[in-house]
Protein backbone atom coordinates (compact mmCIF):
# COMPACT_ATOMS: atom_id res chain seq x y z
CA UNK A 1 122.49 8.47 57.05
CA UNK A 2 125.76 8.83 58.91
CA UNK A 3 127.00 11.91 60.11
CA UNK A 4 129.99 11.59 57.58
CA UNK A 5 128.08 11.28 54.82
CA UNK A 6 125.91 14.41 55.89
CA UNK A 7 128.98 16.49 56.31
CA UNK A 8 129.74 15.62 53.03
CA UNK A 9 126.53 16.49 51.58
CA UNK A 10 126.95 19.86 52.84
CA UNK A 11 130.38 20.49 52.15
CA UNK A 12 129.24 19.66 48.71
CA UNK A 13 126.12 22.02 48.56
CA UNK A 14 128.24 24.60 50.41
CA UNK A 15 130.81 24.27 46.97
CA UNK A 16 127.50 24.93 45.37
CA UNK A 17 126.76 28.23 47.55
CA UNK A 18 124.20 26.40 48.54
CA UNK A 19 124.39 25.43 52.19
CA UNK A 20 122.66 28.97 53.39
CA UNK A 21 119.42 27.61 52.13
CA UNK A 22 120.01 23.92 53.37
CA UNK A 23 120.48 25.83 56.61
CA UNK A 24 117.11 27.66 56.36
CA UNK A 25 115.00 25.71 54.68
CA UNK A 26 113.34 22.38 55.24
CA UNK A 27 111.98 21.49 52.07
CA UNK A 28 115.35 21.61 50.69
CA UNK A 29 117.13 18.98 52.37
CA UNK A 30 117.61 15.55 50.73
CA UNK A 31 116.04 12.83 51.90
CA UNK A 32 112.76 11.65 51.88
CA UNK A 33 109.85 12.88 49.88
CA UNK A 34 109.12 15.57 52.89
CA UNK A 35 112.26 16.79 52.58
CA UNK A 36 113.48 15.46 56.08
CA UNK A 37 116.24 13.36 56.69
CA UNK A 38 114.31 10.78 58.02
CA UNK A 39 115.78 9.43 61.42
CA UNK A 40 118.91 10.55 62.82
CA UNK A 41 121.63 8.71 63.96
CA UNK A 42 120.89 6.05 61.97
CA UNK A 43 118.15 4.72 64.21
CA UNK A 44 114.62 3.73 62.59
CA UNK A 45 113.25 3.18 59.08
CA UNK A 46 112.89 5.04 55.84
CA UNK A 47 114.96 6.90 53.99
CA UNK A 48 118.06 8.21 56.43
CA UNK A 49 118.28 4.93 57.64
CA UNK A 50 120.89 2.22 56.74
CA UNK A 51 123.49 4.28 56.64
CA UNK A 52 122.24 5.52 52.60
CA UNK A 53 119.57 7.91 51.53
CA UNK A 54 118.69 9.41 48.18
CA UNK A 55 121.16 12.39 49.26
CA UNK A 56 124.10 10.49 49.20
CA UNK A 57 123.63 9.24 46.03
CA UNK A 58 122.99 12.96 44.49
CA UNK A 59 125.38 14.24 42.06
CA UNK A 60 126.26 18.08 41.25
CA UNK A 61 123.82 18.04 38.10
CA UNK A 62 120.78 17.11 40.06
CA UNK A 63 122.01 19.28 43.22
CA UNK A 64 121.88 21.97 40.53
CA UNK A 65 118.51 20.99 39.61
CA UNK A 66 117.32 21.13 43.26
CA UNK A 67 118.73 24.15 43.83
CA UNK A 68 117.51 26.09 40.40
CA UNK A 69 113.73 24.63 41.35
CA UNK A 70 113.96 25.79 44.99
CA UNK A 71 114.93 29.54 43.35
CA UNK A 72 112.10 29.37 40.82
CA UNK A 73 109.76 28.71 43.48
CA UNK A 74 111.38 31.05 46.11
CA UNK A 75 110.69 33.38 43.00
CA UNK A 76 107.19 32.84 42.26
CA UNK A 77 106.70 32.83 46.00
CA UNK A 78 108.16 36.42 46.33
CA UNK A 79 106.51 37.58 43.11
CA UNK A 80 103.15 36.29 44.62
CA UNK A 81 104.15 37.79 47.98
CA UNK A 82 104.59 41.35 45.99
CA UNK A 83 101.91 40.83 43.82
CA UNK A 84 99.44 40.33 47.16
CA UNK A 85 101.44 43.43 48.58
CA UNK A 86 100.08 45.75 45.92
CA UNK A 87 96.85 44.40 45.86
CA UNK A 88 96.44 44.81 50.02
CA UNK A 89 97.67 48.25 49.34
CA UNK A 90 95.85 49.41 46.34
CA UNK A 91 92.50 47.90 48.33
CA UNK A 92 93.53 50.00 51.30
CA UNK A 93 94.27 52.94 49.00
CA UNK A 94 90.31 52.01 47.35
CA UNK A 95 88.65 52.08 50.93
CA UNK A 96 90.95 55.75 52.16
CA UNK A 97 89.59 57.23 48.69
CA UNK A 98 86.05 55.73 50.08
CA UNK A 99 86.08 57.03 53.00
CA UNK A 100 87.49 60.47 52.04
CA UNK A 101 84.74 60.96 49.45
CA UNK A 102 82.24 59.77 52.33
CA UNK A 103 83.59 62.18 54.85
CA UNK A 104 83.35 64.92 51.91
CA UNK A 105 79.81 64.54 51.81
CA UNK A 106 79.08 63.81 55.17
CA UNK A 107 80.38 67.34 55.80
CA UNK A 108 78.45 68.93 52.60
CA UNK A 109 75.36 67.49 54.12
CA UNK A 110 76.27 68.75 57.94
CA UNK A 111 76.56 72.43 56.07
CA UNK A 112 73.51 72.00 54.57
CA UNK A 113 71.52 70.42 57.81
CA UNK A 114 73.38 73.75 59.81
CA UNK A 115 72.27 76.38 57.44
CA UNK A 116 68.46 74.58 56.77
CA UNK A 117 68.41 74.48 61.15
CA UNK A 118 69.55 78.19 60.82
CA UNK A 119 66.52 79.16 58.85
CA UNK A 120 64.05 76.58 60.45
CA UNK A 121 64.89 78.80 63.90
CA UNK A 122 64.98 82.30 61.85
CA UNK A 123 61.53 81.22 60.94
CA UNK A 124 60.43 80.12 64.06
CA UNK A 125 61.33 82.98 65.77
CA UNK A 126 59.71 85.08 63.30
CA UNK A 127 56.59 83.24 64.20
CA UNK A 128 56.70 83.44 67.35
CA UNK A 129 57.07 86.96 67.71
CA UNK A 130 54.01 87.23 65.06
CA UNK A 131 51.91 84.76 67.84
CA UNK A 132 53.54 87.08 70.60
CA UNK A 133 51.76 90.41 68.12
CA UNK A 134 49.07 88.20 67.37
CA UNK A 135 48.16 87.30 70.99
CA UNK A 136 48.27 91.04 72.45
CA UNK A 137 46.16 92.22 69.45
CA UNK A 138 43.24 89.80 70.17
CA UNK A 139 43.54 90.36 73.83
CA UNK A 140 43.17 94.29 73.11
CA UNK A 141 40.69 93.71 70.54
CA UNK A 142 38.84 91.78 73.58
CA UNK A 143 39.35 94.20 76.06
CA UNK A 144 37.41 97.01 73.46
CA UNK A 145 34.79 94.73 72.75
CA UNK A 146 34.03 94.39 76.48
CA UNK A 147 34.19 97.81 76.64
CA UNK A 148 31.62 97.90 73.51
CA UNK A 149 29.44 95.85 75.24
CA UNK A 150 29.30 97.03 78.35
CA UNK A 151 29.10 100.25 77.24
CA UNK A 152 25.83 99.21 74.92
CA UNK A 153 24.13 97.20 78.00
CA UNK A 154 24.39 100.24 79.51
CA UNK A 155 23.01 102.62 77.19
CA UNK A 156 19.82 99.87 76.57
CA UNK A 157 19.42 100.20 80.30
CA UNK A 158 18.93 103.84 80.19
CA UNK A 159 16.60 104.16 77.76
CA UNK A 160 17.24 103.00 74.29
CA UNK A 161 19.75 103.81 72.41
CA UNK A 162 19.09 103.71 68.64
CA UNK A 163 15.31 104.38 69.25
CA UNK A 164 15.07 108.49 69.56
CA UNK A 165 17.08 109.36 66.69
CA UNK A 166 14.87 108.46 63.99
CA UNK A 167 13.54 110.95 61.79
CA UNK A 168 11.01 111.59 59.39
């Protein structure tokens, strides 16, 4: 395809308002199926060469047509693109209300492990002041008993205790 005729292509999609997408967008140039104009300058094989592609042939009806598909599928393309959108956001929105609710109960569960720790060591220091009681009791209690003893040993030694105050 000659320059000429491409400059007339796109002073006839520009009549057409459409020579902003022509400039932006690959898949909407005539040409070949790919939607390139094949080789430029006229040099090579397949469709832009000889000097006459499918383009130049193109009248305003099926420019129209072109055009009206590429906005249909621009559309579904940006409908799919917002549809997508929501769905990334409502699945973000899902795993914040997760992870709130998780964080809730992590913290219901730290409250109760605090206050259960709080009477585990109320407990235990209850306990160990009862072992502390406990502990100086027995050690008294062992103290009177040697005490008993010795105190018994000694009486045997002197002469019987228990023995001279029967009577009859």
């Amino acid at each position: 395809m000659q320059r000429d005729d491409i400059a007339t292509l796109v002073c006839q999609c520009h009549t057409l308002g459409a020579a902003a997408d022509f400039a932006h967008e690959p898949s909407s140039y005539p040409g070949t199926a790919d939607g390139s104009w094949g080789t430029y300058g006229g040099h090579g094989t397949g469709a832009g060469a000889g000097g006459v592609g499918a383009g130049a042939s193109m009248g305003t009806g099926e420019l129209e047509q072109q055009q009206a598909a590429r906005d249909e599928r621009k559309a579904r393309r940006q409908a799919s693109n917002r549809e997508s959108a929501r769905r990334a956001r409502a699945r973000r929105r899902g795993q914040l209300d997760e992870m709130s609710s998780r964080v809730a109960a992590l913290r219901a569960a730290n409250t109760r492990l605090a206050v259960e720790l709080n009477r585990v060591a109320a407990a235990r220091a209850r306990e160990a002041r009862e072992n502390a009681r406990l502990s100086a009791e027995a050690g008294a209690l062992r103290e009177r008993l040697a005490v008993a003893e010795a105190a018994a040993a000694a009486a045997v030694a002197q002469g019987g205790v228990g023995e001279g105050r029967r009577r009859r």
